[in-house]
Protein backbone atom coordinates (compact mmCIF):
# COMPACT_ATOMS: atom_id res chain seq x y z
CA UNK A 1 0.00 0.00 0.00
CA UNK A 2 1.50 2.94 -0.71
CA UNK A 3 0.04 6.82 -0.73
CA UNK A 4 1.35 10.26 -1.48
CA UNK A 5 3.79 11.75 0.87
CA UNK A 6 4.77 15.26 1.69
CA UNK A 7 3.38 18.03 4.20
CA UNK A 8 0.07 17.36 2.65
CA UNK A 9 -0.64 14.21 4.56
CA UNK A 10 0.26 15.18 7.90
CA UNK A 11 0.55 19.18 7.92
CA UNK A 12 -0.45 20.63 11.74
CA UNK A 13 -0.71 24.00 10.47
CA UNK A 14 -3.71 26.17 11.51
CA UNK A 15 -6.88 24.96 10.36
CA UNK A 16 -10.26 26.74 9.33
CA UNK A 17 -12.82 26.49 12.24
CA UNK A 18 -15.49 24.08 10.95
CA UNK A 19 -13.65 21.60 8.65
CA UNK A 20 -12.40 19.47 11.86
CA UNK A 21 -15.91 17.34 11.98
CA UNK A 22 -13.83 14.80 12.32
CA UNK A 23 -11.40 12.99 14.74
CA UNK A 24 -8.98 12.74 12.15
CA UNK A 25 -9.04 15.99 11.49
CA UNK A 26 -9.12 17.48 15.09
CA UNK A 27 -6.29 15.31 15.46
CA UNK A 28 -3.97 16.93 13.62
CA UNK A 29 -4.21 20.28 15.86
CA UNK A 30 -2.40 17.77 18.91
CA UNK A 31 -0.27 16.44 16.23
CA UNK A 32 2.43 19.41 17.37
CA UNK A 33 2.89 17.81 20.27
CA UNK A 34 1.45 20.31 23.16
CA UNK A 35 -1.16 19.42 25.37
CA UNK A 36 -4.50 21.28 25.23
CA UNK A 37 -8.48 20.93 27.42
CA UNK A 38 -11.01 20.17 25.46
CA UNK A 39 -12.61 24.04 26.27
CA UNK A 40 -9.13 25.26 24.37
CA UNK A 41 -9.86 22.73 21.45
CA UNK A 42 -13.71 24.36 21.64
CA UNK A 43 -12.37 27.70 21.08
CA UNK A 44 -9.41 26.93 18.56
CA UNK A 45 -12.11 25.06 16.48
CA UNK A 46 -15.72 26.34 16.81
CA UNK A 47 -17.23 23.00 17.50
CA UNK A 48 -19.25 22.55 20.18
CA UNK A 49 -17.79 20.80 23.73
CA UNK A 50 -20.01 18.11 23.42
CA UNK A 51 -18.53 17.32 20.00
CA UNK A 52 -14.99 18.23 21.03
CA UNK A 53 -15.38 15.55 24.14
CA UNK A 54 -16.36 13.00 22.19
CA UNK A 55 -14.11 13.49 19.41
CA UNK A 56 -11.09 12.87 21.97
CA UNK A 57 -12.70 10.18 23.73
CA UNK A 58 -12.66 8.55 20.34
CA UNK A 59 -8.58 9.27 19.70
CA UNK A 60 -7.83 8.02 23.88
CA UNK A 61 -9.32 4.63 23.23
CA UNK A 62 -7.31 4.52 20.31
CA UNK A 63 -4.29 5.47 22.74
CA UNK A 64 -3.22 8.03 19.88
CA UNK A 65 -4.20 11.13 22.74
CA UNK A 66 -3.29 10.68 26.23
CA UNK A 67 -3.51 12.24 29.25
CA UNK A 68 -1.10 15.29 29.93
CA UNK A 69 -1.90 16.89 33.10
CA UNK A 70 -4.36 19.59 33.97
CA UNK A 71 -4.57 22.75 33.65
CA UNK A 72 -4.51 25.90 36.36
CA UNK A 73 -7.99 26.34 37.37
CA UNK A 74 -9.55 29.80 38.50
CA UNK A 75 -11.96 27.54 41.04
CA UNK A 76 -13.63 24.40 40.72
CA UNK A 77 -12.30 20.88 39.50
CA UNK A 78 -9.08 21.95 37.07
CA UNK A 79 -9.71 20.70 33.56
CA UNK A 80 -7.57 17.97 32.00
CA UNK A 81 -5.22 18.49 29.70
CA UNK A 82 -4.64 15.66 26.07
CA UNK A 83 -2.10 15.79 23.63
CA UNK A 84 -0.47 13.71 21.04
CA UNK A 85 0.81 10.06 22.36
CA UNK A 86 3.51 9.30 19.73
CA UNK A 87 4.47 6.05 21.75
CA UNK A 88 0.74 4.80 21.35
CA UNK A 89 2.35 2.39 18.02
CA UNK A 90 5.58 1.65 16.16
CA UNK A 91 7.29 2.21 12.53
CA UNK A 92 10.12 -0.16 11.13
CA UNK A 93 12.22 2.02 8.81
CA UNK A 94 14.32 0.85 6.19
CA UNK A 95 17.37 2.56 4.22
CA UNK A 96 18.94 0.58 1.69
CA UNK A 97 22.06 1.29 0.38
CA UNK A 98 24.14 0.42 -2.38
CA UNK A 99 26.49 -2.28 -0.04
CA UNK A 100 24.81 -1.66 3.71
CA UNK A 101 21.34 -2.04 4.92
CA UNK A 102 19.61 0.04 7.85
CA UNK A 103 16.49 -1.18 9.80
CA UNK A 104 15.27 0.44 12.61
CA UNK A 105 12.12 0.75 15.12
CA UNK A 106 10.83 4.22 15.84
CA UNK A 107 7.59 5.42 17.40
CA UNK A 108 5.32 8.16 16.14
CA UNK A 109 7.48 10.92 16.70
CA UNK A 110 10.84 9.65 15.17
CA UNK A 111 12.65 8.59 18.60
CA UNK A 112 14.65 5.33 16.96
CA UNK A 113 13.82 2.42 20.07
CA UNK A 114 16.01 -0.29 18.33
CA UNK A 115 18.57 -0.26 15.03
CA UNK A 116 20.71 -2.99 12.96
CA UNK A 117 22.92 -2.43 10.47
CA UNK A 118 23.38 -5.05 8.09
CA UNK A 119 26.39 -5.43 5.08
CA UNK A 120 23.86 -6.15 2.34
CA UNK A 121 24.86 -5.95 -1.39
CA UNK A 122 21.54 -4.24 -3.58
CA UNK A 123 23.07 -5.91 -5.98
CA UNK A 124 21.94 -9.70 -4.75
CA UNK A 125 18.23 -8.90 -5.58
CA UNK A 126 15.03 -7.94 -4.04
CA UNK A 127 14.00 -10.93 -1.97
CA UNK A 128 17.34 -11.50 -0.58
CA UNK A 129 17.39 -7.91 0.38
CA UNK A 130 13.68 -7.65 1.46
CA UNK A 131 14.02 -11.22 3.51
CA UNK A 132 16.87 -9.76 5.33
CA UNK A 133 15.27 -6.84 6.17
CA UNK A 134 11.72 -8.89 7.18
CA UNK A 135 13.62 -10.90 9.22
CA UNK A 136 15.81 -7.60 11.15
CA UNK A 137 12.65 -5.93 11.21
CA UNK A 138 10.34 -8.81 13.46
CA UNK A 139 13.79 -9.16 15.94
CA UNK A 140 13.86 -5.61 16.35
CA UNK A 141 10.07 -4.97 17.23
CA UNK A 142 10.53 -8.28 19.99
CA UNK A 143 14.13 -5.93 20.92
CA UNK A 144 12.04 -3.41 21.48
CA UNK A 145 9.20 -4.70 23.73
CA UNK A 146 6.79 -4.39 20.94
CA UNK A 147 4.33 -6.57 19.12
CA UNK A 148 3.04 -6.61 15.47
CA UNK A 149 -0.16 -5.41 16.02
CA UNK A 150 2.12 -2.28 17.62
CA UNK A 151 3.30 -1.83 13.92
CA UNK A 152 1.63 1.16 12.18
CA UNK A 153 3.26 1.09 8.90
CA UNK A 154 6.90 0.18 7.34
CA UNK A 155 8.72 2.85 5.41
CA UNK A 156 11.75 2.00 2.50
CA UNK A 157 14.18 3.91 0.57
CA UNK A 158 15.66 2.58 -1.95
CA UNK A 159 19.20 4.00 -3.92
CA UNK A 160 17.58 4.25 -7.19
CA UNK A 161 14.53 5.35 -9.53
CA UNK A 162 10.90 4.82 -7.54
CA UNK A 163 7.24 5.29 -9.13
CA UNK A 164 6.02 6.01 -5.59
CA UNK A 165 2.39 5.40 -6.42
CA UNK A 166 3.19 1.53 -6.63
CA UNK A 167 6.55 1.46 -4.79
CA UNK A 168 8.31 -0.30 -7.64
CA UNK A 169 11.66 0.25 -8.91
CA UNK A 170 11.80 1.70 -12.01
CA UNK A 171 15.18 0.95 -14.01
CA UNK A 172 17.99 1.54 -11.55
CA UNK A 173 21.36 1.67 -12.57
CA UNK A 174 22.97 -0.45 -9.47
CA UNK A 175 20.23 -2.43 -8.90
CA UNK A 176 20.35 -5.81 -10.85
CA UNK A 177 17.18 -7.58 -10.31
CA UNK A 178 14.86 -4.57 -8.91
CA UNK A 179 13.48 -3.14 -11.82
CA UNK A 180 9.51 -3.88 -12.02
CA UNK A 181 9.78 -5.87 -8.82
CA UNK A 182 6.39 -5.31 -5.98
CA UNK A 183 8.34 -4.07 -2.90
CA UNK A 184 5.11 -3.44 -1.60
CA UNK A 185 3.74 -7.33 -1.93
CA UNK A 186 6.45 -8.75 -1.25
CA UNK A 187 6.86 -7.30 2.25
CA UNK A 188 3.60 -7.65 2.99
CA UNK A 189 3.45 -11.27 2.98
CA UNK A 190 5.39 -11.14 5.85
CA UNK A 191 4.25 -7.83 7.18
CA UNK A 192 0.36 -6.73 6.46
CA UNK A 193 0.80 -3.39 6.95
CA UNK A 194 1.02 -0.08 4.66
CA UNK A 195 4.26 -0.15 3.04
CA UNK A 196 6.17 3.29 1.67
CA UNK A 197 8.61 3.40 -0.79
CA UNK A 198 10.59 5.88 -2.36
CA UNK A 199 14.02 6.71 -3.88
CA UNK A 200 16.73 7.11 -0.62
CA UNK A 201 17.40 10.68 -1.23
CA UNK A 202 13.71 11.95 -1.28
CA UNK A 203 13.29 10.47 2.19
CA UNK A 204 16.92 12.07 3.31
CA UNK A 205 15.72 15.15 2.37
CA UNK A 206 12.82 14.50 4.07
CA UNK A 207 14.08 12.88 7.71
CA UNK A 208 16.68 16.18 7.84
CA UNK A 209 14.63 18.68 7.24
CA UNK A 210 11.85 17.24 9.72
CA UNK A 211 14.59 16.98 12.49
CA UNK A 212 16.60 19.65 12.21
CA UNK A 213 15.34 22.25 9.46
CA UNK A 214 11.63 22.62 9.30
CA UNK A 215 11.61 26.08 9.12
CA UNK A 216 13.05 25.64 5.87
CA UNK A 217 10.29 25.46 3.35
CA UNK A 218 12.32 25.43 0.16
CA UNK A 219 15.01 22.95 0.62
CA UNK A 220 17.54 20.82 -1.17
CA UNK A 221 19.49 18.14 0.13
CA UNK A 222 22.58 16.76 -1.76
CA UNK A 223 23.66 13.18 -1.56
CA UNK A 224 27.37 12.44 -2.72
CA UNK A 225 28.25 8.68 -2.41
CA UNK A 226 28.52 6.21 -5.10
CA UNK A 227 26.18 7.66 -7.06
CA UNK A 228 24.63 11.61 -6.77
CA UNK A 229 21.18 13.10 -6.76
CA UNK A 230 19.10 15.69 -4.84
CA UNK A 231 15.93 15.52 -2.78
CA UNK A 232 13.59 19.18 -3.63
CA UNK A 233 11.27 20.46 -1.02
CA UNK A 234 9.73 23.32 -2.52
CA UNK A 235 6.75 25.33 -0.35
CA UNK A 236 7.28 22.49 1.76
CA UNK A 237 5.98 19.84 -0.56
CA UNK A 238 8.20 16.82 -1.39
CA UNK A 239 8.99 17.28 -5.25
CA UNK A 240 9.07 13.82 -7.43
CA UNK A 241 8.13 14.92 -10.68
CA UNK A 242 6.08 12.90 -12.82
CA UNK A 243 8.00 10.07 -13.33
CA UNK A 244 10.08 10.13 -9.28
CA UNK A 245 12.83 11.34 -11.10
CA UNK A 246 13.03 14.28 -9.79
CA UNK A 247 16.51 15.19 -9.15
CA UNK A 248 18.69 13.32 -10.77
CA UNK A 249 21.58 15.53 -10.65
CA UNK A 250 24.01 12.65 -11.21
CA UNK A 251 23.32 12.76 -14.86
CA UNK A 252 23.86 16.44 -15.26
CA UNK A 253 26.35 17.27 -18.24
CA UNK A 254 29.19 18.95 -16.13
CA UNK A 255 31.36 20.17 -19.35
CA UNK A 256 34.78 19.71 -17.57
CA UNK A 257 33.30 15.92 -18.42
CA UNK A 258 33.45 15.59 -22.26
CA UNK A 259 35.59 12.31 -22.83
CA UNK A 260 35.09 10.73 -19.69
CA UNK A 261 31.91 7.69 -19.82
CA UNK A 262 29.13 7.19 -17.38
CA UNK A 263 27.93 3.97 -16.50
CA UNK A 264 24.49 5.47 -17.96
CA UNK A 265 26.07 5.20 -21.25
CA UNK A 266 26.74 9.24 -21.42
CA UNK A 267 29.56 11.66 -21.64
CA UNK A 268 29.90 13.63 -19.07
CA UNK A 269 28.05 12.87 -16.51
CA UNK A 270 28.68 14.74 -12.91
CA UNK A 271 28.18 11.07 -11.14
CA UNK A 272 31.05 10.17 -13.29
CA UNK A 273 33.13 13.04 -11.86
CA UNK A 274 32.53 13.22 -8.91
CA UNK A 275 30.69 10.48 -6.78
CA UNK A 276 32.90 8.44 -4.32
CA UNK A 277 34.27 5.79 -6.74
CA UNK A 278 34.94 8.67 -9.56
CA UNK A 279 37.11 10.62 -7.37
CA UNK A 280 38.84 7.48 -6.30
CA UNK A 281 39.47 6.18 -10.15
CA UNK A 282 41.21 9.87 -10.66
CA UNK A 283 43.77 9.21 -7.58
CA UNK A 284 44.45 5.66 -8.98
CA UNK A 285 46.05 7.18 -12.10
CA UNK A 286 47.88 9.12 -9.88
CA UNK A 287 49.32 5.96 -8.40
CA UNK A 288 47.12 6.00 -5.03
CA UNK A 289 45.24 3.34 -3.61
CA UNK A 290 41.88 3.92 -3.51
CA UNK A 291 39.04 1.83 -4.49
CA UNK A 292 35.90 3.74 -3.00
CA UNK A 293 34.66 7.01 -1.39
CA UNK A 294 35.62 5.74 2.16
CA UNK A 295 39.55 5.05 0.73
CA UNK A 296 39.32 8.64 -0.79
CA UNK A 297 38.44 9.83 2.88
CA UNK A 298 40.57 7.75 4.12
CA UNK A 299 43.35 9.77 2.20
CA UNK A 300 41.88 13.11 2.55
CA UNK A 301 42.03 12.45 6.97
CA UNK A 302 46.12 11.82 6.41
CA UNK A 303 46.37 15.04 4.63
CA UNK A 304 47.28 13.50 1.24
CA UNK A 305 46.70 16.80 -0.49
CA UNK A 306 46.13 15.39 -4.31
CA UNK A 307 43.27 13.57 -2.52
CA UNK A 308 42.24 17.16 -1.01
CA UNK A 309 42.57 18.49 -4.35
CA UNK A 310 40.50 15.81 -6.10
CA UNK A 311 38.19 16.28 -3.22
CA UNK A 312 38.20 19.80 -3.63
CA UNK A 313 37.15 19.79 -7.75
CA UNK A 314 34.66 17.22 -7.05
CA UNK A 315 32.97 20.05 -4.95
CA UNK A 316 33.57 22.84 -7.61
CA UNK A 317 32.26 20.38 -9.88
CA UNK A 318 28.75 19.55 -8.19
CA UNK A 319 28.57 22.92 -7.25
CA UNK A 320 28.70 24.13 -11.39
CA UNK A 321 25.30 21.79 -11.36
CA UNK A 322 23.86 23.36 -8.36
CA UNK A 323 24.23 26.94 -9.39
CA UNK A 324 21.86 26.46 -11.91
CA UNK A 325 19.16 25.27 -9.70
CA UNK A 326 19.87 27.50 -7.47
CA UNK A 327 18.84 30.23 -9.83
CA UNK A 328 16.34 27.80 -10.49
CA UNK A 329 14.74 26.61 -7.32
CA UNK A 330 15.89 29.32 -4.82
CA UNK A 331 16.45 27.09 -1.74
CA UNK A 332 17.26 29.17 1.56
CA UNK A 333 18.97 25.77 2.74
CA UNK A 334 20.94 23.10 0.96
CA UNK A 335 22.73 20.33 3.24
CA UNK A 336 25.41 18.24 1.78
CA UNK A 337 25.02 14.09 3.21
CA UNK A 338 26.21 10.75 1.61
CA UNK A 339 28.93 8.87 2.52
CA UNK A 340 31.63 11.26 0.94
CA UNK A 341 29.17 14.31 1.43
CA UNK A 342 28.67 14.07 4.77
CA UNK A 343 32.74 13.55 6.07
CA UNK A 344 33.94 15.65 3.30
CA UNK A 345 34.48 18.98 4.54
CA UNK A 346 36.81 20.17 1.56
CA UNK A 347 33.80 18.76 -0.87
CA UNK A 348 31.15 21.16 0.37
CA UNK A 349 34.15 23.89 0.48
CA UNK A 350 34.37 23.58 -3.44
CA UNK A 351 30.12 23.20 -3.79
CA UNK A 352 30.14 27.03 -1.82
CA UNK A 353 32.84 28.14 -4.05
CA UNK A 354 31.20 27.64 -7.14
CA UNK A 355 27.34 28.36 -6.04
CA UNK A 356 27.83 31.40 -4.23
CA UNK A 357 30.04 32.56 -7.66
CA UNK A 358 28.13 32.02 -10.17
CA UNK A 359 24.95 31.59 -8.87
CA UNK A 360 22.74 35.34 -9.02
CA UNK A 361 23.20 37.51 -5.86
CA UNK A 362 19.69 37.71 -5.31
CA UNK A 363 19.12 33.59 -5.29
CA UNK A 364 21.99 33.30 -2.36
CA UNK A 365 21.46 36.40 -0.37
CA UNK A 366 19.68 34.04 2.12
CA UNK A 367 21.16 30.89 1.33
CA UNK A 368 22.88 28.38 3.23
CA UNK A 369 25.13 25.42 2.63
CA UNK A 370 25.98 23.23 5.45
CA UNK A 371 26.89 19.60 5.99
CA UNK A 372 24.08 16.99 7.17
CA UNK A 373 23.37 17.01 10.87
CA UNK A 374 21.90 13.74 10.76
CA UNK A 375 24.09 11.67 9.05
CA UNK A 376 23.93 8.57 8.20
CA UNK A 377 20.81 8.82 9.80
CA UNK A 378 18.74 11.66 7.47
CA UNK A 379 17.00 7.84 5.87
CA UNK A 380 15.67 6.33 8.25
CA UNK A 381 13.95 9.58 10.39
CA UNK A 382 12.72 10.37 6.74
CA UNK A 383 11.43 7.03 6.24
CA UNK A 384 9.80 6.97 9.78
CA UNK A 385 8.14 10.44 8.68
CA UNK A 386 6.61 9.25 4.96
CA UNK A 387 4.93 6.44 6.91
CA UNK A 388 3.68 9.07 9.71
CA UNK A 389 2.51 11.53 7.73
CA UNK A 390 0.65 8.90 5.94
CA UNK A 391 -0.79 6.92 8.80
CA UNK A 392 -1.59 9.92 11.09
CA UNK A 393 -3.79 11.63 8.17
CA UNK A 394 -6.83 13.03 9.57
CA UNK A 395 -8.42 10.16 6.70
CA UNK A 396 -6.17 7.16 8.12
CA UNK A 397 -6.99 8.08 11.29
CA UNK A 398 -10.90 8.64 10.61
CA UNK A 399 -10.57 4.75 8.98
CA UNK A 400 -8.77 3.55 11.70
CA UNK A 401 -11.18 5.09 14.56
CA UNK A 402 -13.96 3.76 12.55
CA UNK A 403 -12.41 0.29 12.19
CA UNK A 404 -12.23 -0.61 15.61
CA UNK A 405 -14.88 1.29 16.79
């Protein structure tokens, strides 16, 4: 099962008085997290307190609203206080990488409860992958101290092309085997629950800026690793295009590029310049080992300065691609992650060099390049929130409420 993602399907901002009829959609005014009476609710909404009442009586046998307290009281009983419960159920979130595999428990909120990480090849297919990550995902619930029926939803990026509507791969490069294949299905043999998919960068984009930019309503974020592309929040929607191809930077034309061939079958190519195994076949004809991104950092953290340099152009280079949608897009914020992105300081120097050049004064007046502050992390908290936003819809929740009730 899969659904559209984005602000849309879980956005707490203020809401018209009238259109919260619903639990679902009265819901989404705790969603923020502070704790509010049922007379504040009232007000905020213009429904009446007898609708208001039961309305949250509804969400506390659900356990999604809990108790928080009460409020001061000018005489009389004080009133008591509700507000979100994120602990009330459980989301397994999934990053796949090229060569490691992440699987971890988190509850409503994005607070990880349990992790693995796995050394999984993409490259050995999808139900090798998938079984591994069924299997991580049932230990980690029991890890935990949860059960399946605790298990709201499971959320998977994957490092290549995704039509999210189905949650099937569509043609990766680096991804033998994938391409067609019912991620959705297959997991939910196993697990019959929704299941989210999307392409790993679109959920990086969206687990940083959740956690540590969401003020940020225009927002790019940059993955350098063995391959390169961009996640695009613009207005605070996800962006995926019409095909979830959405940026692709890695098979930008960078004209520095001309004779040298991408594994896409191009010329040119900035993934073939300057991704984590690129820079490292430059420094082998330089007579260096290297044999991957991590060698290449590896080189760059003993001060190996043709490694800085390579480093270095790499950065100028993905930052000649980035000026242009700068001028394009005009993000306030663009963070740098990946493997080589995140650890390579002289990379982003290189990006800032370039963009802040020859990108127009007006487009970076206000903008910001800065290195990930989650890490190897930014996946799974933005895997946890596409399965969130989905299941804590004010519709989900309406179905839900009505389900058991």
């Amino acid at each position: 099962m899969t659904t559209a993602t984005g602000n849309d399907a879980g956005s707490t901002s203020v809401l018209e008085a009238g259109s919260l009829s619903r639990a679902g959609d009265l819901f989404q005014l705790l969603r923020d997290g502070r704790a509010r009476t049922r007379a504040e609710l009232a007000v905020t909404t213009g429904l009446a307190r007898s609708t208001v009442a039961s309305r949250i009586d509804a969400l506390i046998s659900s356990g999604l609203v809990g108790p928080a307290g009460e409020a001061s009281s000018s005489g009389g009983r004080p009133p008591s206080r509700f507000a979100f419960n994120p602990a009330a159920r459980v989301v397994l979130a999934v990053d796949v990488g090229a060569t490691h595999v992440i699987v971890a428990v988190t509850d409503l909120g994005g607070s990880i409860l349990a992790e693995r990480r796995l050394k999984q090849e993409v490259a050995d297919g999808p139900e090798t992958v998938l079984g591994r990550v069924v299997s991580a995902g049932r230990e980690l619930l029991t890890e935990a101290g949860r059960e399946l029926g605790d298990l709201a939803g499971m959320g998977i990026g994957l490092p290549g092309p995704v039509e999210h509507d189905t949650g099937r791969p569509v043609k990766p490069p680096i991804m033998p085997g994938w391409d067609g294949f019912d991620v959705v299905t297959y997991v939910q043999r196993s697990l019959p629950v929704p299941v989210l998919v999307d392409n790993d960068v679109n959920i990086m984009a969206l687990g940083e800026r959740t956690a540590y930019w969401p003020d940020h309503d225009n927002f790019l974020f940059i993955k350098v690793a063995t391959g390169i592309g961009a996640g695009i929040i613009s207005s605070g929607e996800l962006q995926r295009g019409a095909n979830g191809t959405a940026g692709d930077l890695g098979h930008v034309r960078v004209p520095r590029g001309d004779d040298v061939l991408c594994r896409c079958g191009n010329y040119g190519c900035l993934e073939a310049l300057a991704s984590g195994p690129a820079v490292a076949r430059q420094l082998q004809t330089q007579g260096l080992e290297a044999a991957n991104g991590a060698d290449v950092l590896r080189l760059v953290g003993e001060g190996n300065l043709q490694a800085i340099q390579a480093l270095r152009q790499a950065g100028r280079d993905v930052g000649d691609v980035l000026a242009t949608v700068v001028n394009l897009l005009n993000p306030s914020m663009i963070v740098i992650g990946g493997s080589v992105g995140e650890a390579g300081e002289h990379l982003v120097a290189g990006i800032r060099e370039v963009v802040y050049r020859r990108s127009l004064p007006l487009a970076t007046t206000h903008l910001r390049i800065g290195i990930s502050m989650a890490g190897d992390r930014s996946a799974i908290l933005g895997a946890s929130q596409m399965v969130t936003q989905y299941v804590l819809s004010p519709a989900v929740i309406e179905a839900t409420l009505q389900a058991t009730g």
